[in-house]
Protein backbone atom coordinates (compact mmCIF):
# COMPACT_ATOMS: atom_id res chain seq x y z
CA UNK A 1 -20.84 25.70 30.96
CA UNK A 2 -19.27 25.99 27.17
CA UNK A 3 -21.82 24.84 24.22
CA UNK A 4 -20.63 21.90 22.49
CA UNK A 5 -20.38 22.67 18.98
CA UNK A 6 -21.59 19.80 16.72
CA UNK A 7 -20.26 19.56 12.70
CA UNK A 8 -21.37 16.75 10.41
CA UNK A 9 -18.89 15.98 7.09
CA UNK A 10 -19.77 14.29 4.25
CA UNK A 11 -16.92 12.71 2.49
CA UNK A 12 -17.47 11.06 -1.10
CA UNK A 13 -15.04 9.55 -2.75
CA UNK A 14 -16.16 8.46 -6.42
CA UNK A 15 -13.76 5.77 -7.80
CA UNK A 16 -12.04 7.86 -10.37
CA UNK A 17 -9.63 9.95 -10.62
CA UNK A 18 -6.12 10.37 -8.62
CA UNK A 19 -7.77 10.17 -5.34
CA UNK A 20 -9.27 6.55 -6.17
CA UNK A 21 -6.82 4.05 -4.02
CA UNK A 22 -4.90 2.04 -6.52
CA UNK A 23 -7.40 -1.60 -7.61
CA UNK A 24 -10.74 0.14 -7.00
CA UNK A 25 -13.92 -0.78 -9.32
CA UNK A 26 -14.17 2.08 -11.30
CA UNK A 27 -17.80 2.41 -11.62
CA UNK A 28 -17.65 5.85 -13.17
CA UNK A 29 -19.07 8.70 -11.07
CA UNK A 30 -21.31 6.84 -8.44
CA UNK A 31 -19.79 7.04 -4.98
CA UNK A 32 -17.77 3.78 -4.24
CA UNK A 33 -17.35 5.35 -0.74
CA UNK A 34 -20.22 7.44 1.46
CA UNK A 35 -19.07 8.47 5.21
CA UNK A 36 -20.56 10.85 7.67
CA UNK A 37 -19.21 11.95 10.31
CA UNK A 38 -20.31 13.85 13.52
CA UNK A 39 -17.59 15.60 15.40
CA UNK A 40 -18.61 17.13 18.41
CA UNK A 41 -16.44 19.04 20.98
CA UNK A 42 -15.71 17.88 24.74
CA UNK A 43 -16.19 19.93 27.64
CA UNK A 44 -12.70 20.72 28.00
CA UNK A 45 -12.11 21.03 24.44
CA UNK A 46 -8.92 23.99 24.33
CA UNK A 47 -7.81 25.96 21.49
CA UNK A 48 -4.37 26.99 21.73
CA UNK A 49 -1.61 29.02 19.47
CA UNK A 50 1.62 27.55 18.45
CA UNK A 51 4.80 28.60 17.25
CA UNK A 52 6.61 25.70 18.00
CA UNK A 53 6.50 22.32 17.39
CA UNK A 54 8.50 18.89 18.70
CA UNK A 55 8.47 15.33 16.91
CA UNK A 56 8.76 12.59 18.93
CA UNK A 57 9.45 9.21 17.44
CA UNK A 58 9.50 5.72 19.24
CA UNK A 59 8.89 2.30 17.64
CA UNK A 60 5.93 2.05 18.60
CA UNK A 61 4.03 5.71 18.22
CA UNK A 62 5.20 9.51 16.83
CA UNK A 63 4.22 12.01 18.86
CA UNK A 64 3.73 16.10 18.43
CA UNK A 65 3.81 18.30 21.02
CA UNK A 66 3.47 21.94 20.66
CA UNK A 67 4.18 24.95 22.54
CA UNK A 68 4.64 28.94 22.30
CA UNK A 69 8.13 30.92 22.45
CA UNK A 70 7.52 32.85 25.09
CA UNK A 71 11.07 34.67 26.01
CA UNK A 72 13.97 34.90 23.35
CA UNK A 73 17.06 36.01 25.51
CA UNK A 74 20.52 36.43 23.98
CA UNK A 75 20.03 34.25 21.16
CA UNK A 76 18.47 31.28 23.16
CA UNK A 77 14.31 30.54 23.07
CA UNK A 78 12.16 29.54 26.11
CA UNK A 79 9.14 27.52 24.58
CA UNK A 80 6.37 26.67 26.94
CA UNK A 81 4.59 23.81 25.71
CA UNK A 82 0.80 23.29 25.65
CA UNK A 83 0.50 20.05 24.53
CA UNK A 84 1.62 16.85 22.98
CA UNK A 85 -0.37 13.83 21.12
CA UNK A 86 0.57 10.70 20.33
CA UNK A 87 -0.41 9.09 17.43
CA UNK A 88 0.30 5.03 15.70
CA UNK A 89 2.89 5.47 12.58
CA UNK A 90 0.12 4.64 10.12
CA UNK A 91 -2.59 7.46 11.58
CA UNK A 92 0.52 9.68 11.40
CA UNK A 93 1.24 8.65 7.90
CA UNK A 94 -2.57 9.87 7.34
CA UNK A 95 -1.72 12.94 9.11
CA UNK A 96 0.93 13.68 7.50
CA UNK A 97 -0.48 13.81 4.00
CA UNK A 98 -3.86 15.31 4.90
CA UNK A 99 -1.32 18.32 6.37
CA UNK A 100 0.11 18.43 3.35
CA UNK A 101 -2.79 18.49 1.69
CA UNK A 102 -3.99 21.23 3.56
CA UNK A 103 -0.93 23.38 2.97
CA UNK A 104 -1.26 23.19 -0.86
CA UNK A 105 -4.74 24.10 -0.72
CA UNK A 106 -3.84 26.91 1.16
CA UNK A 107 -1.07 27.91 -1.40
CA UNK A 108 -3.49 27.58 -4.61
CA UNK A 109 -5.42 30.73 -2.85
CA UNK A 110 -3.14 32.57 -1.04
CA UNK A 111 0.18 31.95 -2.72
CA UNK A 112 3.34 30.83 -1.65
CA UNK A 113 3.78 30.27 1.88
CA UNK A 114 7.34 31.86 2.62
CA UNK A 115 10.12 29.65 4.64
CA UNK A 116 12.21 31.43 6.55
CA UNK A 117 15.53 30.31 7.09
CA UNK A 118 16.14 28.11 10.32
CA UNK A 119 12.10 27.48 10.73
CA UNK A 120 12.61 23.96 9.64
CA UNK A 121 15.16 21.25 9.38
CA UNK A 122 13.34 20.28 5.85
CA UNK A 123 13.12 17.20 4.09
CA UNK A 124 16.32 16.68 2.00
CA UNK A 125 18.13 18.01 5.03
CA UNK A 126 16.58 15.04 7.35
CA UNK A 127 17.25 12.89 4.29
CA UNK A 128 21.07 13.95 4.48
CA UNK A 129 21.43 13.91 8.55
CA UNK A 130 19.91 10.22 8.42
CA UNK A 131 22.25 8.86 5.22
CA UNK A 132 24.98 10.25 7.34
CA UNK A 133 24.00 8.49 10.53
CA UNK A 134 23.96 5.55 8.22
CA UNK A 135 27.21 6.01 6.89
CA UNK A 136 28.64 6.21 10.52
CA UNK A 137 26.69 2.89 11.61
CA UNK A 138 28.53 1.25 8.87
CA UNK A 139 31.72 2.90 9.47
CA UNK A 140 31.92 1.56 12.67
CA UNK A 141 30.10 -1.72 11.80
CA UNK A 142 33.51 -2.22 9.66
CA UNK A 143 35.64 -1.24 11.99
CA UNK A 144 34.32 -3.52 14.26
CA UNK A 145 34.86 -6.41 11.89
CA UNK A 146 38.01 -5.54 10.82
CA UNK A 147 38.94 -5.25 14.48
CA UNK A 148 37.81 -8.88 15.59
């Protein structure tokens, strides 16, 4: 049988500052804000290595699921995947910017984190695959009109 390993955080937040949500009292630097929280592993609690990483969006959840590249034959990838979580758009909102978070943390003491070529799709590219979709929805939205 594993030992359950039990952490307690304590998060303040103090009212001013960037980090205070926009409207709060500012009541200078008393805590507007006190949270612990206990976070204790289950039994079956796994800890796994990823290289790869699938986003899954429906209208009602996103969802992440990772895996491992296992086999790289001929220019194609075999990913096994370990896992995948679902999450509500607003936790993965929250997710989202507490990873971000994270990764410019990480950069203030390590440096730069480098991006290979092809590792991501990144943002402005997403931005310019979904204006395009866009711009064919309306093509054909026009079409469509003109046709009727």
């Amino acid at each position: 049988m594993m030992a359950r390993r039990v952490q307690k955080f304590s998060a303040v937040a103090s009212g001013e500052g960037a980090d205070a949500p926009t409207g709060s009292p500012n009541v200078g630097s008393k805590p507007i804000v006190e949270a612990i929280t206990t976070v204790v592993q289950s039994e079956d609690f796994k800890n796994i290595y990823s290289n790869n990483v699938r986003i899954g969006i429906s209208q009602w959840d996103l969802s992440i699921t990772v895996g491992q590249i296992v086999e790289v034959q001929g220019g194609s990838s075999v990913v096994e995947e370990k896992v995948s979580v679902k999450f509500s758009p607003q936790y993965f909102k929250v997710l989202s910017s507490t990873l971000s978070a994270a990764i410019q943390q990480w950069e203030m003491i390590f440096g730069e984190i480098p991006q290979k070529f092809g590792q991501s799709a990144g943002s402005d590219n997403i931005v310019k695959a979904l204006s395009g979709l866009k711009d064919l929805i309306l093509s054909i939205d026009e079409k469509a009109k003109e046709s009727s």
